[in-house]
Protein backbone atom coordinates (compact mmCIF):
# COMPACT_ATOMS: atom_id res chain seq x y z
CA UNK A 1 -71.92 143.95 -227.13
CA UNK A 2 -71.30 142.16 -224.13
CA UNK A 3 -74.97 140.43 -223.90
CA UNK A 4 -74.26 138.67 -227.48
CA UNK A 5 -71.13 136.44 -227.17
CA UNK A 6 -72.28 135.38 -223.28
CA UNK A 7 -75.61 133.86 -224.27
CA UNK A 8 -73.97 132.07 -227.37
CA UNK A 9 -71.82 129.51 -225.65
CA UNK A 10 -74.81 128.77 -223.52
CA UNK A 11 -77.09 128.19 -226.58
CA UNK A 12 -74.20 125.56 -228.55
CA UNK A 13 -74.67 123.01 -224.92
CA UNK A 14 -78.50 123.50 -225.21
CA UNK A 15 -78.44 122.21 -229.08
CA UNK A 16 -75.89 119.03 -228.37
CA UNK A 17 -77.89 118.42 -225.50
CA UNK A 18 -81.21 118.03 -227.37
CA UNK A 19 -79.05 116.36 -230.39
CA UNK A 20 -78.07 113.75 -227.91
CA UNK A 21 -81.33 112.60 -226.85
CA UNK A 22 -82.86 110.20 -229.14
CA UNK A 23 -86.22 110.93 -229.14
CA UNK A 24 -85.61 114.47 -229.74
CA UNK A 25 -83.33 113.53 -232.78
CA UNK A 26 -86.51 111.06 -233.80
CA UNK A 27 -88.48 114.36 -233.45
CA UNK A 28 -86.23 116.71 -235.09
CA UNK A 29 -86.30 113.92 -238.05
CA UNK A 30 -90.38 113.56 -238.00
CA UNK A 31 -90.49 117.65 -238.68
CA UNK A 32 -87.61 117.38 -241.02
CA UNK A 33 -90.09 115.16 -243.24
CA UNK A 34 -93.00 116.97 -243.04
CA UNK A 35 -91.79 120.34 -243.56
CA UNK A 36 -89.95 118.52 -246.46
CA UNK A 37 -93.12 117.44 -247.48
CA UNK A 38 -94.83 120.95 -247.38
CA UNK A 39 -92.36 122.72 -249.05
CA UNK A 40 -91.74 120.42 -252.15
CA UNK A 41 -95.51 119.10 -252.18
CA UNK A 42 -95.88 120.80 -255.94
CA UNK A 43 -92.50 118.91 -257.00
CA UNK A 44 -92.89 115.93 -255.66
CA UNK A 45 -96.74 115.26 -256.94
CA UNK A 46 -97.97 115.95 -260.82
CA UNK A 47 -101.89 115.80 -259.24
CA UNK A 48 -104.17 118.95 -258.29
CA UNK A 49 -104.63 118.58 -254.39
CA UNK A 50 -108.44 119.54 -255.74
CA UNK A 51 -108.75 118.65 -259.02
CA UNK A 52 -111.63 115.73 -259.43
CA UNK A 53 -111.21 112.60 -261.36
CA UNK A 54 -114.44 110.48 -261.52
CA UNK A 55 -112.75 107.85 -263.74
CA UNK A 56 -109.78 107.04 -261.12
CA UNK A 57 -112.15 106.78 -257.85
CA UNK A 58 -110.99 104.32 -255.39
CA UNK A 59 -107.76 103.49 -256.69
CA UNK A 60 -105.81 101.19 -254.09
CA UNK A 61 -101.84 102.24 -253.41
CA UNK A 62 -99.76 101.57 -256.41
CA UNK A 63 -96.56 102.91 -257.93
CA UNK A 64 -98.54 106.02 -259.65
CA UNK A 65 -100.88 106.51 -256.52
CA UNK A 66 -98.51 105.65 -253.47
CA UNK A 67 -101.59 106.54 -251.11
CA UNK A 68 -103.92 105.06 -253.47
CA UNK A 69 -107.15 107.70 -254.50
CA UNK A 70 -110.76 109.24 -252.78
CA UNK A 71 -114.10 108.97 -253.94
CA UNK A 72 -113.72 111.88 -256.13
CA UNK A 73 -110.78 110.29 -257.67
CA UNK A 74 -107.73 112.84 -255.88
CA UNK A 75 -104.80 111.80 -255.46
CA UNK A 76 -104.42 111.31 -251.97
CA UNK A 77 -100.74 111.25 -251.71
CA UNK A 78 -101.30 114.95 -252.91
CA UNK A 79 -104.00 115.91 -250.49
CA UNK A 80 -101.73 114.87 -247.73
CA UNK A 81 -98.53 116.57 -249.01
CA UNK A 82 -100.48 119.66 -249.32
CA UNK A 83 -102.03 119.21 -246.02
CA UNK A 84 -98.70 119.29 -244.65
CA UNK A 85 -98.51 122.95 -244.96
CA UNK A 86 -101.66 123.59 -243.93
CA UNK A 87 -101.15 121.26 -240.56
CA UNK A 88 -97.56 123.68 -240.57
CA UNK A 89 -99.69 126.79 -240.88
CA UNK A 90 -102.20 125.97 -238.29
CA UNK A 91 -99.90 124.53 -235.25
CA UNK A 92 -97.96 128.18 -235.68
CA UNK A 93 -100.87 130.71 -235.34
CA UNK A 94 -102.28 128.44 -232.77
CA UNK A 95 -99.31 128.87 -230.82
CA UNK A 96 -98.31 132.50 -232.01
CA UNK A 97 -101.32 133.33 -230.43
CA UNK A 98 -101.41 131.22 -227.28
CA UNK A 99 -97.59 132.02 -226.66
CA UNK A 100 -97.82 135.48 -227.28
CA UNK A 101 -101.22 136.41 -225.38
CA UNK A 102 -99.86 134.20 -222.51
CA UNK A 103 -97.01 135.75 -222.15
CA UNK A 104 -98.02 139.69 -222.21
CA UNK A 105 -100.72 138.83 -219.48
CA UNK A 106 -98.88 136.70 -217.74
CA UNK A 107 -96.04 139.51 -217.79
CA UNK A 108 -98.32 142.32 -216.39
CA UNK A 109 -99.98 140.54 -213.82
CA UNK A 110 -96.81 138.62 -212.03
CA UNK A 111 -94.60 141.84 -212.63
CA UNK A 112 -97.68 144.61 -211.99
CA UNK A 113 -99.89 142.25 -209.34
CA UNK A 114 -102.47 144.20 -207.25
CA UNK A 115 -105.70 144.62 -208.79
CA UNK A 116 -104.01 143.54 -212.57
CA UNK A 117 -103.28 140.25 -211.26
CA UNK A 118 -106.30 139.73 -209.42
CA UNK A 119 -108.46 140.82 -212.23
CA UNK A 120 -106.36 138.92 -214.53
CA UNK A 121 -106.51 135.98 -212.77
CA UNK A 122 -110.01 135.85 -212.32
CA UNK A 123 -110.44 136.13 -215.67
CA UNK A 124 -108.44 133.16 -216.53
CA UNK A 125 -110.61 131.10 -214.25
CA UNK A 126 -113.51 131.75 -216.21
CA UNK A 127 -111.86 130.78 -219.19
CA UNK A 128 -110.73 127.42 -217.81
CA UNK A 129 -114.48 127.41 -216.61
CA UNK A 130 -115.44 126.78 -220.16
CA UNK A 131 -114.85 123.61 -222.01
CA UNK A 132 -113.02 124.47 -224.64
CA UNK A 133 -114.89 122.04 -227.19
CA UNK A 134 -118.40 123.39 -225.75
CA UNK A 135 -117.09 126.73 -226.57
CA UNK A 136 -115.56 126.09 -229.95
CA UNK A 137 -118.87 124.41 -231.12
CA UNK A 138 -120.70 127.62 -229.62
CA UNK A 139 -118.57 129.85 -231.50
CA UNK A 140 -118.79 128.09 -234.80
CA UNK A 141 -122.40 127.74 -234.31
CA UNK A 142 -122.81 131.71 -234.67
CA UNK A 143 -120.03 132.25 -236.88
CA UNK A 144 -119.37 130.70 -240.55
CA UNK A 145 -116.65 127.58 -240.56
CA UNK A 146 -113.67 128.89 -241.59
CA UNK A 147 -109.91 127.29 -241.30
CA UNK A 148 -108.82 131.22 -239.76
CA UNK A 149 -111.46 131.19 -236.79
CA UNK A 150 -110.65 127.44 -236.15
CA UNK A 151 -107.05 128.83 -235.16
CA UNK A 152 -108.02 131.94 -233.19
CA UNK A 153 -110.36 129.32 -231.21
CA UNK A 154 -107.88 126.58 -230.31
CA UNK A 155 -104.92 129.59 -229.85
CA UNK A 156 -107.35 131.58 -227.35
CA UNK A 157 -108.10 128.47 -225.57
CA UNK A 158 -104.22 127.71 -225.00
CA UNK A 159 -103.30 131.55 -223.78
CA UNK A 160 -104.65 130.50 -219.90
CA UNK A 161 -102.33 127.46 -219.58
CA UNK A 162 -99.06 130.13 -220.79
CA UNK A 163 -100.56 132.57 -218.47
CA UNK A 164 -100.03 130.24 -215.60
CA UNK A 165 -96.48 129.42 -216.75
CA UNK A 166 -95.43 133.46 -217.48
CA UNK A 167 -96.69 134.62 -213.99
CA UNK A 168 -94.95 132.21 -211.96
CA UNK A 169 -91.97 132.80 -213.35
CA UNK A 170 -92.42 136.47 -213.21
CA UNK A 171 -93.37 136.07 -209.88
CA UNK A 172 -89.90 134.78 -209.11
CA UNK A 173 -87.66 136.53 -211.23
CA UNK A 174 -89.19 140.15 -209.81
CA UNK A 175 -87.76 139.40 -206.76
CA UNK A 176 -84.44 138.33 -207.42
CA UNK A 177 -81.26 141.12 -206.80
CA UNK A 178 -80.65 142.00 -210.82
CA UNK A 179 -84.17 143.16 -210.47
CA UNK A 180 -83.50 144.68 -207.72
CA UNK A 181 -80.52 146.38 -208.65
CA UNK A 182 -81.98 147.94 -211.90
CA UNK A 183 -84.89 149.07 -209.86
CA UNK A 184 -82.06 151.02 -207.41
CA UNK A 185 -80.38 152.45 -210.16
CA UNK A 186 -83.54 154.37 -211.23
CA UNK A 187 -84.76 152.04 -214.28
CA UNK A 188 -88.93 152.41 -214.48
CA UNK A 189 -90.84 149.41 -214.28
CA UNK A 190 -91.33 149.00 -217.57
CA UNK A 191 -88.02 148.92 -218.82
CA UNK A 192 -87.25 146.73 -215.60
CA UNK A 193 -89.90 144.25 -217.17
CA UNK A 194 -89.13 144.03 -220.92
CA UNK A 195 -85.20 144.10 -220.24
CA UNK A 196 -84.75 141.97 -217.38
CA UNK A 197 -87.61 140.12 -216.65
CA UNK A 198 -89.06 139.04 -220.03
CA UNK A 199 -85.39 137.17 -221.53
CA UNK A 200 -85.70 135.30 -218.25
CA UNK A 201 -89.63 133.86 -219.60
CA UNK A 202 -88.49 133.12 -222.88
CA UNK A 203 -86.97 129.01 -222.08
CA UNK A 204 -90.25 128.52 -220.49
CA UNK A 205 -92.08 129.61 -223.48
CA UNK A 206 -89.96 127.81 -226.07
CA UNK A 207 -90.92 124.72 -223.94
CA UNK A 208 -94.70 125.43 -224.04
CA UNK A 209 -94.56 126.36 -227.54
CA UNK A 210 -92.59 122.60 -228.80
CA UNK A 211 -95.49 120.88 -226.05
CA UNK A 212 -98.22 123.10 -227.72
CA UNK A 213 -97.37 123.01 -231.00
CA UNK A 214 -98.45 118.92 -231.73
CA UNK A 215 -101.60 119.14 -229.72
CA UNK A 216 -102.03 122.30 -231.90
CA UNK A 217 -102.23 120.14 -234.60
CA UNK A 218 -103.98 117.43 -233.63
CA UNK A 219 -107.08 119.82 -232.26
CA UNK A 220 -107.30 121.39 -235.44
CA UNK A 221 -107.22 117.85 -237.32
CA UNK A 222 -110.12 116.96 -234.40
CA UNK A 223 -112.39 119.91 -235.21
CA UNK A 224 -112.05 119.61 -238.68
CA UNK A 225 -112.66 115.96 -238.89
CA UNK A 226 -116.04 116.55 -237.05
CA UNK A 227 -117.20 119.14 -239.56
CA UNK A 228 -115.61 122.50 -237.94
CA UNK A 229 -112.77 124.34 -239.19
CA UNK A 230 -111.49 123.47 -243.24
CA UNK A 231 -114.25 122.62 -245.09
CA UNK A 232 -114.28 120.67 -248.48
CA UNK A 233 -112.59 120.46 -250.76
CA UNK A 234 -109.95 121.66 -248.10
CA UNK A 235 -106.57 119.25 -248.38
CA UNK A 236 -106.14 119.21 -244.02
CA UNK A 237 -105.53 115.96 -242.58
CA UNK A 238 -108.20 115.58 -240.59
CA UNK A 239 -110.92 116.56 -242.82
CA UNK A 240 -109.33 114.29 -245.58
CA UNK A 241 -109.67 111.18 -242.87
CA UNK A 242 -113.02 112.47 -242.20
CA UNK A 243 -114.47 112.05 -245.66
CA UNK A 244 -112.17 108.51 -245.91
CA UNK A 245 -114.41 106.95 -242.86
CA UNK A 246 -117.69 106.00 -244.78
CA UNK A 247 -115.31 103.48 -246.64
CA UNK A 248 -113.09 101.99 -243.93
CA UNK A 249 -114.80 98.44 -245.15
CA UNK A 250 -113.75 98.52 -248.54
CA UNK A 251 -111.55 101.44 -249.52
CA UNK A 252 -109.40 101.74 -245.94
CA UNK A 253 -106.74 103.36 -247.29
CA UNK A 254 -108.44 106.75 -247.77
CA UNK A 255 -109.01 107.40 -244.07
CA UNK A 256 -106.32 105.14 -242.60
CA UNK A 257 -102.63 106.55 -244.40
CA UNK A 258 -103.76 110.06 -243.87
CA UNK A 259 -104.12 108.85 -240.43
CA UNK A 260 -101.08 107.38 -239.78
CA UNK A 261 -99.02 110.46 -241.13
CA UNK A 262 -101.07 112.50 -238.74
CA UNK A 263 -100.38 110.01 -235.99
CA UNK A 264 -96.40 109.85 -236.91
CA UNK A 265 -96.24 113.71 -237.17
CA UNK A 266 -98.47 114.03 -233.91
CA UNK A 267 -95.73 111.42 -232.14
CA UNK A 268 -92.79 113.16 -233.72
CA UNK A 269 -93.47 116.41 -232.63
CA UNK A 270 -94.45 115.05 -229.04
CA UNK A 271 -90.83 113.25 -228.91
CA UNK A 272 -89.19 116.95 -229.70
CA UNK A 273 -90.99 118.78 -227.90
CA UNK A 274 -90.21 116.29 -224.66
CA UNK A 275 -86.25 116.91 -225.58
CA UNK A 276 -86.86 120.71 -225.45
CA UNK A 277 -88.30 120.85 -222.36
CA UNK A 278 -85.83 117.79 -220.88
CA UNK A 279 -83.01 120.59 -221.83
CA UNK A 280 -85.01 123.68 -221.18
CA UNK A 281 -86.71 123.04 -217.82
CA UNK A 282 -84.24 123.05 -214.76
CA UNK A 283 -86.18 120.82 -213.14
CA UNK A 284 -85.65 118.13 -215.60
CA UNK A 285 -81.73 118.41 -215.66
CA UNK A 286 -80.30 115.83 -213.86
């Protein structure tokens, strides 16, 4: 009873903090839209995200198509709304995954070390070894293209980088005297580790997560706009600029508003996610 009303008068600084940046208030605004977006695409568009039209192809922007249409005659003020949730979807298994792997390894080998960090860490320098691209492509290569291995991919490839971040802090935070002191009153290690040592992780890994989440995104829109990941007639962002760049001459809107709400959400998310860690991350406190 006594944990809960200490850690929430530190929490209410930590959120007027972040409020009072103005980046992170741009961010917070950015993600405010596009879940917006994602949750009320059905309401907010009469078109089927899939639906073909041959008779409306290559509409420009106007008042009934505010993005204007494809060359299948979509709406693509639809396809973008509905993307939305799939861009949403994607940037939290990504970094479910890379948060949540990171963080048990990086647990048990700064809290265990002997041979479990040395084997541990060895094995994270063979995965930094590999390019993660080179590997993705290898991967997809042997597998079919789905939207569900494009995440495990770009999540495994991020679970090195929170590995790093876990151990060090474990590293410290073994040593310090609450440690210690549980340790002297007879607590085993692994209550020592998931009671005292892992709440002590978690600010780092909220920072990660807001830093990991946008690139997240904009992997997944990478991958897919090369041919890997959601496949047609998939609504994701970066498959929809994908098919819009064989008509950047004549019909630019198809690949170029799609791109700028993937550039805007991509920026937004940056801007937060550099407020979370400016109010997170001690070393950033002035």
């Amino acid at each position: 009873m006594a944990d809960g009303p200490a850690a929430r008068p530190g929490a209410r600084p930590a959120w007027r903090r972040l409020l009072a940046r103005p980046n992170a208030r741009l961010g917070l605004a950015v993600l405010a839209a596009v879940v917006f977006l994602a949750v009320s695409a059905p309401h907010l568009t009469p078109y089927d995200p899939v639906r073909q039209n041959m008779r409306a192809r290559f509409l420009p922007p106007s008042a009934e198509h505010p993005f204007g249409t494809d060359e299948f005659g979509r709406d693509l003020f639809t396809r973008v709304a509905y993307g939305a949730r799939i861009s949403l979807q994607v940037g939290s298994v990504v970094v479910a995954i890379s948060v949540f792997g990171g963080a048990l390894l990086g647990l048990l080998a700064g809290f265990l070390r002997g041979w479990v960090d040395t084997v541990l860490q060895q094995l994270m320098e063979i995965w930094i070894a590999f390019p993660s691209l080179l590997l993705a492509l290898a991967i997809f290569s042997a597998f079919d293209r789905s939207l569900l291995l494009l995440m495990v991919i770009v999540g495994v490839a991020g679970i090195p980088g929170d590995f790093r971040i876990v151990r060090g802090v474990t590293l410290s935070l073994r040593e310090r005297e609450f440690v210690e002191a549980a340790r002297a009153l007879g607590a085993r290690s692994h209550r020592v580790m998931w009671r005292h040592v892992l709440p002590g992780i978690v600010p780092p890994l909220i920072v990660s997560a807001s830093l990991s989440f946008p690139a997240a995104v904009l992997a997944t829109a990478g991958l897919s706009f090369i041919g890997f990941g959601a496949q047609p007639p998939t609504p994701e962002w970066g498959a929809i600029i994908a098919g819009g760049r064989a008509y950047l001459r004549t019909e630019w809107w198809i690949a170029t508003l799609p791109g700028l709400v993937l550039a805007t959400t991509v920026l937004g998310l940056n801007l937060l996610g550099d407020g979370v860690r400016d109010v997170l991350d001690p070393r950033m406190r002035k």
